[in-house]
Protein backbone atom coordinates (compact mmCIF):
# COMPACT_ATOMS: atom_id res chain seq x y z
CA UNK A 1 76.89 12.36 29.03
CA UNK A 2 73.34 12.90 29.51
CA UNK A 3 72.83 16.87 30.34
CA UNK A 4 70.51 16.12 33.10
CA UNK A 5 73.29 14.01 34.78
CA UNK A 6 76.27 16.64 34.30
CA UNK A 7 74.04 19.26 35.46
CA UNK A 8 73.67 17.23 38.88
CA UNK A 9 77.12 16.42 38.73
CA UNK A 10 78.10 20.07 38.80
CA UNK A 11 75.40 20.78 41.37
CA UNK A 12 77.02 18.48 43.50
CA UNK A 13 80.60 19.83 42.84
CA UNK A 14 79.40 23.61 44.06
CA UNK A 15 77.85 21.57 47.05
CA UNK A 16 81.07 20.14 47.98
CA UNK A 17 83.35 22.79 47.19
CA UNK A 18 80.88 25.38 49.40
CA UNK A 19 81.06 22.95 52.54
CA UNK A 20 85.09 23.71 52.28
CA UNK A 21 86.36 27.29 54.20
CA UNK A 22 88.13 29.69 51.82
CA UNK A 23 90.99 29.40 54.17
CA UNK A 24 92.30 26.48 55.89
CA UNK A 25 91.83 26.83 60.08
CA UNK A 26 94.87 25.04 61.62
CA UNK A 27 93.92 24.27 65.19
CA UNK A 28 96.87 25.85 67.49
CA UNK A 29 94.88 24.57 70.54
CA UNK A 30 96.56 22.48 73.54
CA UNK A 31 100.06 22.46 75.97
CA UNK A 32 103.25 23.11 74.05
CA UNK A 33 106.09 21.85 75.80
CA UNK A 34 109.45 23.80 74.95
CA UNK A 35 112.44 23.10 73.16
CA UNK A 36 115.04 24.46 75.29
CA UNK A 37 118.20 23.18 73.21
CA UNK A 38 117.16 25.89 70.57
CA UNK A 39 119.24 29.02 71.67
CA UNK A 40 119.57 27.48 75.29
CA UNK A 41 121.00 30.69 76.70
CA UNK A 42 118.32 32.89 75.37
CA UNK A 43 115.57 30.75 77.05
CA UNK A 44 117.11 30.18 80.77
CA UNK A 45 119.82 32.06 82.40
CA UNK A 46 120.42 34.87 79.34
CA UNK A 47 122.94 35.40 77.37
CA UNK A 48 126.51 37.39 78.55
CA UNK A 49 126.45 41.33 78.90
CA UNK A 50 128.22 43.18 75.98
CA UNK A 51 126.68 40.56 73.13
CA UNK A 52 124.70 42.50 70.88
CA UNK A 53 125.71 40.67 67.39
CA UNK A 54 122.83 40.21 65.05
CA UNK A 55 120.68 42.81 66.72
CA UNK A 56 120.05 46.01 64.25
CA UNK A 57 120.64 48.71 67.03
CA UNK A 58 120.67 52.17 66.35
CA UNK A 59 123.27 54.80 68.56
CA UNK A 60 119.96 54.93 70.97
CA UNK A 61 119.27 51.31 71.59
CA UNK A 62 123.18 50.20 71.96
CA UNK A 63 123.64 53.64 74.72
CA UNK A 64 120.34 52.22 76.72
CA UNK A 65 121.91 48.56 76.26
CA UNK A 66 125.01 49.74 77.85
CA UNK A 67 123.27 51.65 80.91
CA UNK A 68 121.23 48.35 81.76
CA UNK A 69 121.59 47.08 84.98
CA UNK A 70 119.81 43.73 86.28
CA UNK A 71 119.59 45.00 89.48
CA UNK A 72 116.89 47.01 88.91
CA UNK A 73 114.85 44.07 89.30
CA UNK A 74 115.69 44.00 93.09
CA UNK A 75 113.30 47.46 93.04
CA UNK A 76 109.76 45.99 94.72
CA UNK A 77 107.95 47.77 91.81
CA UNK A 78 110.25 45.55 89.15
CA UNK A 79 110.19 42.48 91.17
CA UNK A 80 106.86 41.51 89.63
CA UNK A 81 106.87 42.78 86.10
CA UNK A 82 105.59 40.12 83.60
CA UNK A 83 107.32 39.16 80.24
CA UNK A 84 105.55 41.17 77.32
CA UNK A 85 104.21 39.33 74.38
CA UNK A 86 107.39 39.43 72.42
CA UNK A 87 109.11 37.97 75.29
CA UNK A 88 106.74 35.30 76.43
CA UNK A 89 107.85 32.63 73.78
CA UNK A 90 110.97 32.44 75.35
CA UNK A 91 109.14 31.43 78.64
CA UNK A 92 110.60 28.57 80.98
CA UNK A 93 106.89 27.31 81.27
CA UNK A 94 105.05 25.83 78.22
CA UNK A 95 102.49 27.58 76.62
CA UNK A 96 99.26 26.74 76.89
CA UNK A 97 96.95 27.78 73.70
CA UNK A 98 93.09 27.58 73.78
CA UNK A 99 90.14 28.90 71.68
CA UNK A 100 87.69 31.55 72.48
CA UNK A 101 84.39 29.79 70.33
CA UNK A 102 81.03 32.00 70.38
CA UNK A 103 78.18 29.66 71.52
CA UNK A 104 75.70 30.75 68.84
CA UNK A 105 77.76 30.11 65.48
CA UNK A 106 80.52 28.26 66.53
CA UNK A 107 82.83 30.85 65.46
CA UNK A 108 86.33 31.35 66.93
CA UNK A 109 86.51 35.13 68.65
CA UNK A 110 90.09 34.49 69.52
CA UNK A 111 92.90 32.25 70.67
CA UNK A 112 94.45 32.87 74.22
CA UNK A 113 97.99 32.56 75.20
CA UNK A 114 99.36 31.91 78.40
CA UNK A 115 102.44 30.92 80.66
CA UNK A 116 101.45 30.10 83.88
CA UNK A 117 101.38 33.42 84.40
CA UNK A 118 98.41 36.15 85.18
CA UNK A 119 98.78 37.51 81.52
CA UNK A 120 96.57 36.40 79.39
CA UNK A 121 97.09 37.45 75.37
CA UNK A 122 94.25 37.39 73.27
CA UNK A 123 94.69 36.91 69.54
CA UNK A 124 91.54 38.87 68.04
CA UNK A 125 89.78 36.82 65.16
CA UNK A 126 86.56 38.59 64.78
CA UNK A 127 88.25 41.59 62.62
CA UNK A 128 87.71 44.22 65.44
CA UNK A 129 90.25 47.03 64.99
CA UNK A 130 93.09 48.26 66.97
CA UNK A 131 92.31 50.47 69.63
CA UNK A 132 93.61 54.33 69.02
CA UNK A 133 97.59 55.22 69.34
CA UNK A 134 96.45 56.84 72.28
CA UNK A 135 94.94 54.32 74.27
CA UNK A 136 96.75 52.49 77.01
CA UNK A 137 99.66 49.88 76.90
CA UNK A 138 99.98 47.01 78.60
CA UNK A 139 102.63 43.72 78.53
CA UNK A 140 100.19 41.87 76.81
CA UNK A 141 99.36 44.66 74.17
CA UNK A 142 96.89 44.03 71.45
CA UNK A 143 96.52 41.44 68.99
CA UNK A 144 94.62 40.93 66.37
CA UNK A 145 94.91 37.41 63.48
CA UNK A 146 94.06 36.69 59.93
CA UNK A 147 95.02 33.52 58.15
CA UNK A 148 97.26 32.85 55.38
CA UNK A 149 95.92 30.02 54.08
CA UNK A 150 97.69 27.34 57.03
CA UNK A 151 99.22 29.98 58.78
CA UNK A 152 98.05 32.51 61.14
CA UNK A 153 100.13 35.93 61.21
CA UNK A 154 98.96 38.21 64.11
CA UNK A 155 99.65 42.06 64.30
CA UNK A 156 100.15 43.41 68.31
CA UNK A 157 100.30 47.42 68.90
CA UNK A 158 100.31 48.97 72.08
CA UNK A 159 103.64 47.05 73.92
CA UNK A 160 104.55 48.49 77.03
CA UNK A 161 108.53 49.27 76.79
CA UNK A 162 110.79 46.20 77.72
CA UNK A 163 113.65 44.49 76.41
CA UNK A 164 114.20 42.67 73.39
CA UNK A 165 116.76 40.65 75.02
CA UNK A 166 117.95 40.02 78.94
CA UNK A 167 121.58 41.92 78.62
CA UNK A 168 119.41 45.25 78.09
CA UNK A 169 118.66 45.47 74.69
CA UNK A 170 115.85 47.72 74.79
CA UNK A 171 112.35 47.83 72.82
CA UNK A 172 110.47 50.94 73.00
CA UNK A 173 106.63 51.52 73.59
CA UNK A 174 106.46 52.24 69.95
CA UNK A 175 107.37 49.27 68.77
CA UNK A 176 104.74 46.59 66.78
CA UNK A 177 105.37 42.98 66.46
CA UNK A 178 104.32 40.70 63.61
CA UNK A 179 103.67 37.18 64.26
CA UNK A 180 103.31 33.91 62.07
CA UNK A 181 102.09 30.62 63.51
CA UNK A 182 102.74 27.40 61.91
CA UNK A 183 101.85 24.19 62.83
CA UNK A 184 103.24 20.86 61.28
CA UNK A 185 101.40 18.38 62.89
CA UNK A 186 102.85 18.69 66.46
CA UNK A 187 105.59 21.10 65.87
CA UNK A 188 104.06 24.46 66.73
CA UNK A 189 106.67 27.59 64.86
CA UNK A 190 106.16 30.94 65.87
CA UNK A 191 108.25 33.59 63.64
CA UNK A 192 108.35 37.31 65.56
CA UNK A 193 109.21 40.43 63.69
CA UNK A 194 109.87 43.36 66.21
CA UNK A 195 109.53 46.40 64.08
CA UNK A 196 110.85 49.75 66.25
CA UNK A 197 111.74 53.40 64.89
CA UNK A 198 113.30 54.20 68.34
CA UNK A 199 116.21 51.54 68.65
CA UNK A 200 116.26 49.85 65.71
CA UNK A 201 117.07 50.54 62.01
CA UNK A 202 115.71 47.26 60.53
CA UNK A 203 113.60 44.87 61.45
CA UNK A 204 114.59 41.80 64.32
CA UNK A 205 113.59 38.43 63.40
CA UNK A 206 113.94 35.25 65.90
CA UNK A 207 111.89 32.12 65.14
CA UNK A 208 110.81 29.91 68.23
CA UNK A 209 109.61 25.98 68.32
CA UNK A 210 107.77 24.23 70.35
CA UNK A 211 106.12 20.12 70.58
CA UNK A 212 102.42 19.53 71.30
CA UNK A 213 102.67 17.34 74.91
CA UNK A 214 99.55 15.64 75.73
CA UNK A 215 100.86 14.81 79.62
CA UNK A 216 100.93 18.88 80.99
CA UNK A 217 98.59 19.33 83.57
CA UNK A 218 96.71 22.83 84.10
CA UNK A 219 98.31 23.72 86.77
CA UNK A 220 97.71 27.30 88.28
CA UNK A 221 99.46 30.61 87.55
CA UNK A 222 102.14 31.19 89.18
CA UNK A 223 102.01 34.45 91.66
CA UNK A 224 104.56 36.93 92.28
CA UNK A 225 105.89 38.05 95.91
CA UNK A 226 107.95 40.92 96.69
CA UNK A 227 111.00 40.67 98.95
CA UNK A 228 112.58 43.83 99.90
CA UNK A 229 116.06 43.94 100.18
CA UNK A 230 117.93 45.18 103.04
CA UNK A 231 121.61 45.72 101.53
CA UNK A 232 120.34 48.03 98.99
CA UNK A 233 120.79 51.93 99.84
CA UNK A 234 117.21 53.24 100.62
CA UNK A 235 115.73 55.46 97.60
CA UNK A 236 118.48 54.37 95.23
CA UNK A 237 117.81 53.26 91.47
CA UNK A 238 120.69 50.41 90.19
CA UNK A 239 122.16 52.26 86.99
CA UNK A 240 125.18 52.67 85.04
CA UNK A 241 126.35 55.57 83.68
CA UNK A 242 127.30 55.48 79.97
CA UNK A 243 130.62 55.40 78.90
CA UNK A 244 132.08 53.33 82.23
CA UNK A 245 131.09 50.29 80.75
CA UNK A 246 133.29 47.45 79.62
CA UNK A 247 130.77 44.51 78.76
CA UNK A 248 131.51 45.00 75.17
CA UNK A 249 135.09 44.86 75.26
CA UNK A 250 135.10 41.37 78.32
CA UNK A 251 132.77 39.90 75.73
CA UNK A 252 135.58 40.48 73.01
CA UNK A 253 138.36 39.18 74.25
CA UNK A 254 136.34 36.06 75.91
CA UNK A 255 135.35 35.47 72.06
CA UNK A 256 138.17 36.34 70.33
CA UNK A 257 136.11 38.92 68.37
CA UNK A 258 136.44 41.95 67.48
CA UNK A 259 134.85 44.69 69.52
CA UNK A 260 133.16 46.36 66.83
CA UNK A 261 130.94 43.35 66.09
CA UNK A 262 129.71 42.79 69.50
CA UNK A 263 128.65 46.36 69.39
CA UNK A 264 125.78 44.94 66.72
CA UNK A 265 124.15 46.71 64.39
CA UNK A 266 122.32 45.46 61.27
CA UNK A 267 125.21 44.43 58.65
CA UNK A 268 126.43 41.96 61.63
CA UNK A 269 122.67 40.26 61.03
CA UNK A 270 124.07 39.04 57.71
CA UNK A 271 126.87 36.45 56.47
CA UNK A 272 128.64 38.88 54.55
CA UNK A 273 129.89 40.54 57.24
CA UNK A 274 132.10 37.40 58.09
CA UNK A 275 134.29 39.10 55.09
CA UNK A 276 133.99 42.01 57.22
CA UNK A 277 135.52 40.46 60.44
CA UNK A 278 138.56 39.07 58.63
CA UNK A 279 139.81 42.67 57.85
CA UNK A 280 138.71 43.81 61.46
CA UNK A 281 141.68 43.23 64.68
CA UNK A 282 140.90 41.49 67.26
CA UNK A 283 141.67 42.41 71.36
């Protein structure tokens, strides 16, 4: 081959190859309608009190578990709390996703979340840093992306306190949350990794699908009104003290389990400990 021609040849190789990003930009953009068959419980009316299998809780996180009471939520200054980011996946309401684009380059800032809810998440694409440990929390917390080639995995820090599930599992204020979004043509996955020195001794890890649906409409968030309630003794805070609860033990012998596995704790995240349970008595 002539040089001349393999030079241009080349030439136009680099051309081609430079027009191409380093890393692949999936589009996450649009309504994502929910699959509520996956862990049906989970994503409507909760699960029952006393199940805390597959969740890695320390002595800390199963004694706050075990004080929860959903009543508090009666209190006028519960009534209107908003899901935090871990928890707005499992929403009733789809999620709508939509890019933040600077007008100048073209560059996505960000991508927002929301839920038909006032809380909108930003996912931070223009490499700003976290804000300080000592800055404030909120539900939405902060949240910064970098991509993985196809996927995008997105680091949030400062998480107000909430729960990591609706029976009271707790998740403490110091907890940070690792995300990975994948998208497979219109199957949108997002993986969560809840990472917490307070309550938990190993990482929890629940996955979450949704399916792109091109009939949602935009419709408006959803506001929040307080009702006070009248039967409730004025001043009082719904609680439970520890040690006078039997959630554990109904959940049990509903199951036929043994109580020491609904109690949780990270070996009961793994199949071995189905070896484990056969040696164990049941109620």
């Amino acid at each position: 081959m002539h040089r001349a021609t393999l030079f241009g040849l080349l030439l136009a190789a680099f051309i081609v190859l430079g027009a191409i990003p380093a890393n692949a930009q999936v589009d996450f953009s649009g309504y994502w309608a929910n699959r509520f068959h996956e862990d049906q419980e989970e994503r409507s009316p909760g699960g029952p009190l006393g199940d805390y299998l597959g969740f890695p809780l320390n002595a800390a996180g199963r004694l706050r578990a075990d004080s929860w009471d959903a009543a508090l939520y009666g209190l006028p200054e519960w009534q209107c709390r908003p899901h935090s980011s871990f928890n707005m996946w499992r929403s009733v309401h789809p999620a709508r996703i939509y890019k933040e684009v600077n007008p100048v380059t073209g560059d996505t800032i960000a991508f927002h979340v929301n839920f038909r809810d006032l809380i909108d998440r930003a996912i931070y694409l223009d490499g700003r840093p976290h804000p300080s440990e000592d800055a404030a929390h909120s539900w939405a917390g902060f949240s910064t992306g970098k991509w993985d080639g196809d996927t995008l995995t997105v680091e949030t820090t400062h998480l107000k306190e909430y729960l990591l599930k609706r029976d009271g599992i707790p998740m403490s204020d110091l907890a940070h949350m690792t995300e990975h979004w994948m998208r497979h043509g219109d199957v949108l996955t997002i993986v969560q990794i809840i990472y917490d020195p307070v309550y938990l001794t190993e990482p929890f890890i629940q996955s979450t699908d949704f399916a792109l649906d091109l009939h949602i409409e935009g419709d408006p968030p959803q506001l929040c009104e307080i009702e006070e309630e009248t039967d409730r003794p004025k001043n009082s805070v719904p609680h439970r003290l520890p040690g006078t609860t039997t959630d554990n033990e109904e959940y049990a012998k509903k199951f036929n389990l043994p109580v020491e596995a609904t109690k949780g704790g990270a070996e009961t995240m793994y199949p071995e400990y189905r070896k484990k349970l056969k040696q164990v008595s049941r109620p």
